[in-house]
Protein backbone atom coordinates (compact mmCIF):
# COMPACT_ATOMS: atom_id res chain seq x y z
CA UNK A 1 109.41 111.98 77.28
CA UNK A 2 112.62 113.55 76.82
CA UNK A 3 113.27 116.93 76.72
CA UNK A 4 114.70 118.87 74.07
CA UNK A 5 118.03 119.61 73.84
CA UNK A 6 119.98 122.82 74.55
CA UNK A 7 119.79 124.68 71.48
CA UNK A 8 116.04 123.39 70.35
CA UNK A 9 112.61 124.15 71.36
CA UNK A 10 109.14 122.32 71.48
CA UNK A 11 105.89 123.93 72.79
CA UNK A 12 105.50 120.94 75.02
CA UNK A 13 109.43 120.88 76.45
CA UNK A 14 109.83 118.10 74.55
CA UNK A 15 109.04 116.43 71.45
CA UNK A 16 105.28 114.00 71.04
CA UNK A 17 102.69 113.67 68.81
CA UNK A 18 102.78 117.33 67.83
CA UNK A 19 106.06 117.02 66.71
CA UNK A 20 109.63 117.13 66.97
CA UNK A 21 112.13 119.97 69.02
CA UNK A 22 112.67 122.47 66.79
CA UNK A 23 116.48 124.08 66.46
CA UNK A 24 116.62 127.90 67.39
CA UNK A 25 118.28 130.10 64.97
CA UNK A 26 121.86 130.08 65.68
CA UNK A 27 122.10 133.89 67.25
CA UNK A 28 120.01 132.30 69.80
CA UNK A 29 120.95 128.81 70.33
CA UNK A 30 124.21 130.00 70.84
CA UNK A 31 122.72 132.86 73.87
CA UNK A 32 123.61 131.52 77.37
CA UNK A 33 120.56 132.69 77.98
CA UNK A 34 118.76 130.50 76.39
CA UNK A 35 121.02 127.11 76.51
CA UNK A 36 118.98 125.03 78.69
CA UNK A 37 117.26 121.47 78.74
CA UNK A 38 113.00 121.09 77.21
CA UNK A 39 113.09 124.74 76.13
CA UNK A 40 109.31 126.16 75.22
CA UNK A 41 110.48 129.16 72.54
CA UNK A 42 113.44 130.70 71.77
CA UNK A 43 114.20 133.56 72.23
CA UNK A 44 111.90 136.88 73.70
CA UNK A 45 108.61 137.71 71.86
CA UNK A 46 111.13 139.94 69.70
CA UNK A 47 115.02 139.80 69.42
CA UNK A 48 116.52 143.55 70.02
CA UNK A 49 119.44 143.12 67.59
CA UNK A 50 117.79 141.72 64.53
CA UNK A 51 113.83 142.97 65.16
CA UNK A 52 112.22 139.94 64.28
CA UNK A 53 110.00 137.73 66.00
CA UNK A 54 110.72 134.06 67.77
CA UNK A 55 111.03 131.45 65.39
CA UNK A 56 107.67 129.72 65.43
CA UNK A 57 106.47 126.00 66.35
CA UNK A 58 105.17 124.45 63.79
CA UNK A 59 102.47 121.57 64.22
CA UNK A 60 103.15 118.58 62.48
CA UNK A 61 106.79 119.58 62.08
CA UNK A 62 107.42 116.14 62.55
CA UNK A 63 111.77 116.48 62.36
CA UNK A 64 111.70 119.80 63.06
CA UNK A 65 113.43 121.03 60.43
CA UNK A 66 110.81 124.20 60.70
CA UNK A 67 108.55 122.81 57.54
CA UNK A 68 105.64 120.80 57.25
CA UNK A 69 105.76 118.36 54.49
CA UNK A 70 102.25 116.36 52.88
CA UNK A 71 104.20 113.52 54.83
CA UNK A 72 104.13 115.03 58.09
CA UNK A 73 100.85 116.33 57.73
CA UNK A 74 99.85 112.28 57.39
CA UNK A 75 101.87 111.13 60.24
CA UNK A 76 100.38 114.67 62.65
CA UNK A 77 96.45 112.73 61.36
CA UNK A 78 98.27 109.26 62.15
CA UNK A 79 99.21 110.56 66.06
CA UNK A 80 96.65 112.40 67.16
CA UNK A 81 93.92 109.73 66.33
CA UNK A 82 95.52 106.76 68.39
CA UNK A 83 97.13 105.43 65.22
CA UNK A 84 98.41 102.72 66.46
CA UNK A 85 95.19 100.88 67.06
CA UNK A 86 94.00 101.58 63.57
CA UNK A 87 95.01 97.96 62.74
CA UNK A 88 97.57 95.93 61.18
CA UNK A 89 97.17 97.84 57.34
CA UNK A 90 97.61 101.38 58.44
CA UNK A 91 101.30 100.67 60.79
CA UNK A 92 103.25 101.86 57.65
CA UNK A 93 101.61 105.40 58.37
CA UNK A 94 104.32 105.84 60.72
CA UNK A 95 107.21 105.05 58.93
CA UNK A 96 108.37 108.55 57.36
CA UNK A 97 110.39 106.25 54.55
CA UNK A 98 107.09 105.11 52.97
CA UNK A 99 105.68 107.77 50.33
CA UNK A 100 102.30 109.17 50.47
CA UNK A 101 101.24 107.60 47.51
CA UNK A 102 102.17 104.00 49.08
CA UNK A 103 100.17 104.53 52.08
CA UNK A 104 96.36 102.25 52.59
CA UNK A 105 94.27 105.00 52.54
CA UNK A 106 95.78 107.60 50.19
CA UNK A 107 94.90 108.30 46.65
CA UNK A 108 96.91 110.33 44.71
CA UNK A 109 97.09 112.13 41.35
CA UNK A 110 100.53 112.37 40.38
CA UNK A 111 102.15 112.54 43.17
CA UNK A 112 99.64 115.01 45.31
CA UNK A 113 97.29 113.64 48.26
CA UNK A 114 93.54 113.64 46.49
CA UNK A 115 91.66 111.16 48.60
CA UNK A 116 91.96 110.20 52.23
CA UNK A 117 90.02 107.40 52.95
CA UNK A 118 89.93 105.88 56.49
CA UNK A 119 86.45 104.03 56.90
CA UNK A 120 87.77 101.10 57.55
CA UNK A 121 90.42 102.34 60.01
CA UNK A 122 90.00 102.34 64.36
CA UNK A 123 90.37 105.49 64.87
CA UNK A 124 90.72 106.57 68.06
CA UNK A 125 89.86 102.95 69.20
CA UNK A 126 92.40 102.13 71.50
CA UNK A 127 93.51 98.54 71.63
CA UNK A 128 93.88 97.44 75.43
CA UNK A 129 95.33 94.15 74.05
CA UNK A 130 98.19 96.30 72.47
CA UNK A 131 100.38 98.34 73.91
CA UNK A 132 102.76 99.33 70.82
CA UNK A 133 106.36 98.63 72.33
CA UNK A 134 107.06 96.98 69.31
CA UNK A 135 106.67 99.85 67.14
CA UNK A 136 107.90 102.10 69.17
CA UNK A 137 111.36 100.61 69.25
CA UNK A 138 110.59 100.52 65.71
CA UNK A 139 110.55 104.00 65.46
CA UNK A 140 113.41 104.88 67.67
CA UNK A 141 115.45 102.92 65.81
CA UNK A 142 114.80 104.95 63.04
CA UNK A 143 115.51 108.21 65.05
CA UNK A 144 112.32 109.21 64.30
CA UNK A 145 110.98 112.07 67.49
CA UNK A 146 110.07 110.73 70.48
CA UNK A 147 106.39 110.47 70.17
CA UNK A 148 103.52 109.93 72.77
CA UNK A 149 102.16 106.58 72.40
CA UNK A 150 99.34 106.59 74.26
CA UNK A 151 95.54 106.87 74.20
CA UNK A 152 95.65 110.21 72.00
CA UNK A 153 92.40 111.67 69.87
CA UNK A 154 92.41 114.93 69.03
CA UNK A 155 90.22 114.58 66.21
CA UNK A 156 90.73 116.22 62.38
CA UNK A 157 93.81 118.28 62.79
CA UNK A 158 93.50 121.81 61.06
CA UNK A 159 96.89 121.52 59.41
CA UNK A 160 95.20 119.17 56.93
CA UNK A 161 94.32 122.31 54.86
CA UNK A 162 97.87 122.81 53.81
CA UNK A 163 97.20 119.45 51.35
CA UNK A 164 95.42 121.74 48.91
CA UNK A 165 94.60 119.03 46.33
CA UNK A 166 92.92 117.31 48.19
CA UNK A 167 89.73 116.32 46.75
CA UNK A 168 88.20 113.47 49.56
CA UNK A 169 87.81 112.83 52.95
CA UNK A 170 85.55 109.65 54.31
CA UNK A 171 85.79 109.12 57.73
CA UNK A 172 82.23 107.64 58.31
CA UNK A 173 81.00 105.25 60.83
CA UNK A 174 84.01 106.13 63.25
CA UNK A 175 82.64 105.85 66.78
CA UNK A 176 85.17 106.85 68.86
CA UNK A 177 86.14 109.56 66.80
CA UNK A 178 85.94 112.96 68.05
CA UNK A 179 86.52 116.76 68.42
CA UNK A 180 85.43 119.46 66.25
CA UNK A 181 85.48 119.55 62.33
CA UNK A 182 88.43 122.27 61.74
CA UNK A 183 87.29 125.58 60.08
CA UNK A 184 90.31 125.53 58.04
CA UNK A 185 88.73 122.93 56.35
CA UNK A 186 86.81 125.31 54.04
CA UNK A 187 89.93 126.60 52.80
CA UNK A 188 90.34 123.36 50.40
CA UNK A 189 88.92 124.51 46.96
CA UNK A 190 89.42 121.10 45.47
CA UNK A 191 87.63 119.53 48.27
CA UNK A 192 84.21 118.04 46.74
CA UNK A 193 83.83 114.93 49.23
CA UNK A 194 83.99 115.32 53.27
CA UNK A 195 82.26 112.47 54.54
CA UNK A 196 81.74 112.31 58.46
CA UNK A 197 78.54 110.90 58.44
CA UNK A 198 77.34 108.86 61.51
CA UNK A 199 80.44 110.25 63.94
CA UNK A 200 78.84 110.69 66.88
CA UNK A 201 81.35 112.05 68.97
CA UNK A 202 82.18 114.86 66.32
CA UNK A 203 81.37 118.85 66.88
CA UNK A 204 80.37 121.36 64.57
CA UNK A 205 79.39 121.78 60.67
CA UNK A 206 80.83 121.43 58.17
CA UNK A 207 82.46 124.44 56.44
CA UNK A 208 81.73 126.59 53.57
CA UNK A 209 84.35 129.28 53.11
């Protein structure tokens, strides 16, 4: 990986599959103090002058321009399940210049994520035969971050709350997939439809809040 540069900040030192280096706030970027190489925050845990915190990392802040988009949240799902060995139909997932609505998978109503619907996708099934150079250079090319392309399953990531329409998610019959089923999951109020049946590798219940 490489790391950050002077001036921007990643929890990791560098930017992966959580997302990309975030820029400080300009009072700080431009601080001696804190112009140096794979940076972890900016700043103290509260700047004297203006009394306000350090900027935050956001997950899924995919090009770290300090928001995280429907899109990103897609592409954070995408990278922490091994999405490259999902198969052949899914590799647009990564390419930020396809829409939502345009992605296998994705249902929308207008244009807001309702269904997400991977039961026919190998998640978290790494390919051995595959070792995704190809899309990788894909990727750079398209200055997209840096992100780590290996074996990488983190499960449901939490973040998926902040798609508040949506309405589905199947992700049956998935194997390898596992971690924990994110309490901020309960926080949909649309949500009518999780479907994690027969996942044995997956933790917890599912929530009610």
């Amino acid at each position: 990986a490489i790391l950050c540069p002077a001036g921007t900040f990643h929890i990791d030192g560098a930017a992966n599959s959580l997302g990309a280096c975030r820029s400080c706030p300009d009072y700080i970027a431009h601080n001696k103090n804190n112009n140096w190489l794979g940076q972890t925050f900016c700043g103290g845990s509260e700047d004297k002058i203006t009394k306000t915190k350090s900027t935050k990392f956001l997950v899924g802040d995919m090009d770290g321009d300090g928001r995280q988009s429907p899109r990103e949240m897609l592409v954070l799902l995408f990278m922490q399940n091994s999405g490259l060995a999902w198969g052949e139909k899914y590799s647009s997932w990564i390419n930020t210049a396809v829409t939502n609505c345009e992605l296998p998978g994705i249902t929308c109503v207008g244009y807001d994520i309702a269904k997400i619907d991977l039961s026919d996708a190998n998640l978290c099934a790494v390919d051995n035969n595959y070792d995704g150079k190809q899309q990788k250079q894909q990727h750079q090319q398209q200055q997209q971050p840096d992100y780590d392309y290996g074996d990488n399953c983190h499960g449901i990531p939490s973040e998926l709350a902040l798609l508040n329409n949506l309405e589905v998610i199947a992700m049956p019959r998935r194997q390898y997939l596992r971690g924990t089923i994110p309490s901020e999951i309960g926080l949909l109020s649309k949500l009518r439809y999780l479907d994690l049946s027969h996942c044995p590798n997956m933790r917890g219940s599912i929530p009610t809040e």
